[in-house]
Protein backbone atom coordinates (compact mmCIF):
# COMPACT_ATOMS: atom_id res chain seq x y z
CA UNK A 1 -37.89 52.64 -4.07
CA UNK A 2 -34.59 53.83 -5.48
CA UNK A 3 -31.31 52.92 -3.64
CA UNK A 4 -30.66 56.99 -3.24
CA UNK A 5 -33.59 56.77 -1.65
CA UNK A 6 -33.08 53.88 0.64
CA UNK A 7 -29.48 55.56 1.47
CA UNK A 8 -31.01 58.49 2.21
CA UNK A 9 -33.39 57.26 4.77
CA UNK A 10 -30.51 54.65 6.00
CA UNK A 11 -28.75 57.78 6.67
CA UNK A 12 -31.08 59.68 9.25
CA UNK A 13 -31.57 56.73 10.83
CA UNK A 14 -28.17 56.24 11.80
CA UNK A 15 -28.23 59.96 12.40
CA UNK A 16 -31.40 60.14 14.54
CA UNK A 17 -29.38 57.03 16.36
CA UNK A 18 -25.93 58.97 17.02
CA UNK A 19 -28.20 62.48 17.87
CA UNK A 20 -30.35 60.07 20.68
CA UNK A 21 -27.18 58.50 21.77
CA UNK A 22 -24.92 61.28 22.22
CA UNK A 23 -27.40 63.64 23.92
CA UNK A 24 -29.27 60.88 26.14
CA UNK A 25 -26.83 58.09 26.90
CA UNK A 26 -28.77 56.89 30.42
CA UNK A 27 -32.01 56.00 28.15
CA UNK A 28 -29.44 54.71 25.37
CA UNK A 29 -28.18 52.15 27.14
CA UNK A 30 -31.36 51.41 29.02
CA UNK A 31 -32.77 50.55 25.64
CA UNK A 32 -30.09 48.21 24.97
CA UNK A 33 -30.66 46.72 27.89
CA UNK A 34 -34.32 45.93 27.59
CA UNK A 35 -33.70 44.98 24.08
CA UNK A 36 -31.27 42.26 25.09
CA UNK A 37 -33.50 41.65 28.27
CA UNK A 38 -36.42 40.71 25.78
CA UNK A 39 -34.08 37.92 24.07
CA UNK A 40 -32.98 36.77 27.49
CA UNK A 41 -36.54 36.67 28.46
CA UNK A 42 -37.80 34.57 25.18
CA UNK A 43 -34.49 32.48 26.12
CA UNK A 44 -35.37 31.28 29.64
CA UNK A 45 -38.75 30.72 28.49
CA UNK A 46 -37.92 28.45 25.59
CA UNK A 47 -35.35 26.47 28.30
CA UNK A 48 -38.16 26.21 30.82
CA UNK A 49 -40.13 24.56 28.36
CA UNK A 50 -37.69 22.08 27.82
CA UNK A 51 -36.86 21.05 31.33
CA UNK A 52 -40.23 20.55 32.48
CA UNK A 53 -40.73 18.19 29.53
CA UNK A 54 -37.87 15.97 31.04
């Protein structure tokens, strides 16, 4: 693809982003949260791992 192209689709995605944000900030910021809760999830999984192997 071109880079107008790429820019162009770049560009309503951070618009679609600001639009959901703005008019829904509850489910906003309970995406964030889940997002991060996945990576805390993966996290305590990866240390359990490790301290039943001690």
């Amino acid at each position: 693809m071109s880079k107008w192209i790429k820019r162009i689709i770049a560009l309503f995605v951070v618009a679609f982003v600001l639009f959901f944000v703005f008019t829904r900030p509850e489910q906003s910021a309970l995406a964030v949260r889940t997002f991060f809760g996945a990576f805390e999830s993966i996290y305590r999984f990866f240390e359990s791992l490790v301290t039943q192997g001690k």
